[in-house]
Protein backbone atom coordinates (compact mmCIF):
# COMPACT_ATOMS: atom_id res chain seq x y z
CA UNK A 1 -151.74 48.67 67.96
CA UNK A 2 -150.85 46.50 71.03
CA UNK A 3 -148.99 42.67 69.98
CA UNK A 4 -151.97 41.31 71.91
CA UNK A 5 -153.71 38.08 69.95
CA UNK A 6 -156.89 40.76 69.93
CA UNK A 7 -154.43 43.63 68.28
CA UNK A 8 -152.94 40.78 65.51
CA UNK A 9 -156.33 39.85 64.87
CA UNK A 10 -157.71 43.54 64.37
CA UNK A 11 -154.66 44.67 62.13
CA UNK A 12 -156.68 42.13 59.41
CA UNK A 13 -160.27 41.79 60.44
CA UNK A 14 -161.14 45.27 62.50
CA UNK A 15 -164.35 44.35 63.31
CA UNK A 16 -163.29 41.49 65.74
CA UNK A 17 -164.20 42.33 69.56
CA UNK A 18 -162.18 39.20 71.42
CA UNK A 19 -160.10 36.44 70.59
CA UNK A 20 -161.10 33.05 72.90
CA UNK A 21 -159.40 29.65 72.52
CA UNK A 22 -160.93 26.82 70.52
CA UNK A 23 -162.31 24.08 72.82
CA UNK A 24 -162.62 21.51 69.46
CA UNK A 25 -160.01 20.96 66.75
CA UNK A 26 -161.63 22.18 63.18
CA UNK A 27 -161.03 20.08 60.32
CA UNK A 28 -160.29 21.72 57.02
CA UNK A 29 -160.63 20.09 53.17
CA UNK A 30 -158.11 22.76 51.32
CA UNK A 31 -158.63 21.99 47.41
CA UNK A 32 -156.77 22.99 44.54
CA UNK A 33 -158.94 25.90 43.84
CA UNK A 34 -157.95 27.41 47.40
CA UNK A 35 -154.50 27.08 45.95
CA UNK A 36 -154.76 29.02 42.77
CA UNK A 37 -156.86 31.58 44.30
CA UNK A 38 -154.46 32.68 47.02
CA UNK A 39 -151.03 34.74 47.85
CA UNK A 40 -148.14 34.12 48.63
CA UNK A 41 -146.99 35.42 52.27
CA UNK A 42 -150.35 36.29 52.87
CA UNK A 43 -151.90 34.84 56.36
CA UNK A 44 -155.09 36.10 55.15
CA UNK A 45 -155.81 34.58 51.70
CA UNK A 46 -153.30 31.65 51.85
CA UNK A 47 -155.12 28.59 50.88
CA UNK A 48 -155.79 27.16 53.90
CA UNK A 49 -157.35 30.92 55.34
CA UNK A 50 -159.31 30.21 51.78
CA UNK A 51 -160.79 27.06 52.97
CA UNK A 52 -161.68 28.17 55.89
CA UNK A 53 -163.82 31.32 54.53
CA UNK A 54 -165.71 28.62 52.93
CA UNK A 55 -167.18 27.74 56.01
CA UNK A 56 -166.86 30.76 58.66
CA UNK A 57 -166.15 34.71 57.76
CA UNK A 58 -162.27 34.64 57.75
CA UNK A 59 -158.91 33.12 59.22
CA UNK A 60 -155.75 34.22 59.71
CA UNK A 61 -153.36 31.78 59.70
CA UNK A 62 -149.53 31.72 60.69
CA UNK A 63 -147.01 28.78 61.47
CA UNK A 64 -147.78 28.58 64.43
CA UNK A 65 -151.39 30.03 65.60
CA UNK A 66 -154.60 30.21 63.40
CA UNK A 67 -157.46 32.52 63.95
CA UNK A 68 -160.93 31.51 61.86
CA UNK A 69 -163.19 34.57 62.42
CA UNK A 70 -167.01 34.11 63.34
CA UNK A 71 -168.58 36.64 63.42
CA UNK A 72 -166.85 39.73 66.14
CA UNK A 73 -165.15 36.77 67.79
CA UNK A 74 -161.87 35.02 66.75
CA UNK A 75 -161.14 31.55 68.00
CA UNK A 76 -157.67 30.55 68.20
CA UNK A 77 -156.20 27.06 67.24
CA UNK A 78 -152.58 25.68 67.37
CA UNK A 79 -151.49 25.09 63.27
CA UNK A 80 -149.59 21.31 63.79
CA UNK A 81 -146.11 20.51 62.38
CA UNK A 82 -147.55 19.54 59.06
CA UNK A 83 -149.46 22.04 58.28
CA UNK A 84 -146.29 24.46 59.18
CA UNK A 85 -144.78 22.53 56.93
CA UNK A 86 -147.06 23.00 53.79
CA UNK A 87 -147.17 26.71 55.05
CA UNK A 88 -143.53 27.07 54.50
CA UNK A 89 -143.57 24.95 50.85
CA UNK A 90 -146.40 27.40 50.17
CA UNK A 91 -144.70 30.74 50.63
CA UNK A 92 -141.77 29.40 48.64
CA UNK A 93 -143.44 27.85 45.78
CA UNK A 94 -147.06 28.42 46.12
CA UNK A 95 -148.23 25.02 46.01
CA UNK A 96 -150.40 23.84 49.26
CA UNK A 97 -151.23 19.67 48.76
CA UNK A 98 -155.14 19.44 48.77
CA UNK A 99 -156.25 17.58 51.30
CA UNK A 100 -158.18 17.54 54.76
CA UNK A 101 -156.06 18.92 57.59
CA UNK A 102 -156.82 19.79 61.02
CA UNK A 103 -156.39 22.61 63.40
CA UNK A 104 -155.86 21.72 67.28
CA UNK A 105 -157.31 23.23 69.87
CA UNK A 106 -154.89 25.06 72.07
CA UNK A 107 -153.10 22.62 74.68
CA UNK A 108 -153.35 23.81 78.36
CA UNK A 109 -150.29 25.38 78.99
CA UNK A 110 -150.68 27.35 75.76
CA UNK A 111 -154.16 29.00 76.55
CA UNK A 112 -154.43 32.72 76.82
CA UNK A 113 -154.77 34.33 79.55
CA UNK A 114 -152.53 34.77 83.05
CA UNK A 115 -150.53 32.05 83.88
CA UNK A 116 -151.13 30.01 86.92
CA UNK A 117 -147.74 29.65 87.77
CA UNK A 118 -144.75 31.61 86.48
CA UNK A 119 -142.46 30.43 84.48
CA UNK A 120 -138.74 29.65 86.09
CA UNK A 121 -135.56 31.27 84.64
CA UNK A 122 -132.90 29.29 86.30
CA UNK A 123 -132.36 25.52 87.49
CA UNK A 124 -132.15 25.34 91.40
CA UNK A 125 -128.54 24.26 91.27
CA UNK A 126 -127.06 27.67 89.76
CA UNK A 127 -126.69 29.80 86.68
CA UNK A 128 -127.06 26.70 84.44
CA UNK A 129 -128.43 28.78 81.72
CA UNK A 130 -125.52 31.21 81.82
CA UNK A 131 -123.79 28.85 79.95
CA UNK A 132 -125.64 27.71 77.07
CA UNK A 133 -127.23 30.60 75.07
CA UNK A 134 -129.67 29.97 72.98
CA UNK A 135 -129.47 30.58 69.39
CA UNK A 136 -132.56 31.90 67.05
CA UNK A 137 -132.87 30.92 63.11
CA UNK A 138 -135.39 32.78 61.38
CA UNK A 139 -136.03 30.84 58.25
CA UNK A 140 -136.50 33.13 55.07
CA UNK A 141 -138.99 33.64 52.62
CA UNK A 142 -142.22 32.31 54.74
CA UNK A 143 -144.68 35.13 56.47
CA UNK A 144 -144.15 37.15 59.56
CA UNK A 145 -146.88 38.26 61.53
């Protein structure tokens, strides 16, 4: 299966033909029975993918990028710092906060598709980057997809 958005979306929902970027945020009323009837590590029954089958025919939804599922098409939306946040306190603990949250529509330079303009390695002045390596952390005991 390719690591394409369509290929992470298919590995759940198969019958899903393409993946397209939101143009609207979505807001989302999780309750407390969304909570109790979801899974842990699970990006499609935690309790916010709950709430959203409420409304549309599933969701997939990681720290970073949701998917809500209408019918073969897959729109994607940005998942906000506190939302990541209650995603991370949910895999941990399984408790999600009820509440309304709200899924953003992807920002421009985080659309799919080709790029307009690449992306630069280095600073014009030299091997700046050389340098300073970046370091990863992975935290533990949240869902990978």
């Amino acid at each position: 299966m390719p690591t394409s958005a369509l290929g992470t979306v298919q590995r759940y929902h198969p019958n899903v033909t393409k993946v397209v970027d939101s143009r609207k945020d979505l807001k989302i009323s999780v309750t407390a029975e969304d909570s109790k009837a979801s899974k842990k590590k699970a990006p499609d029954a935690c309790a916010l993918a709950n709430a959203c089958k409420r409304s549309y025919d599933g969701a997939i939804v990681s720290l970073a990028v949701a998917y809500v599922i209408k019918g073969d098409t897959a729109y994607r939306f940005q998942v906000p710092q506190s939302i990541s946040r209650e995603l991370v306190s949910f895999d941990r603990h399984q408790d999600f906060a009820p509440g309304e949250y709200s899924l953003k529509k992807p920002t421009k330079s985080a659309r799919l598709g080709p790029r307009k303009y690449p992306r630069r390695t280095k600073h014009a002045g030299g091997s700046e980057y050389s340098r300073h390596k970046k370091r990863s952390h992975k935290t533990a005991g949240i869902r990978a997809l």
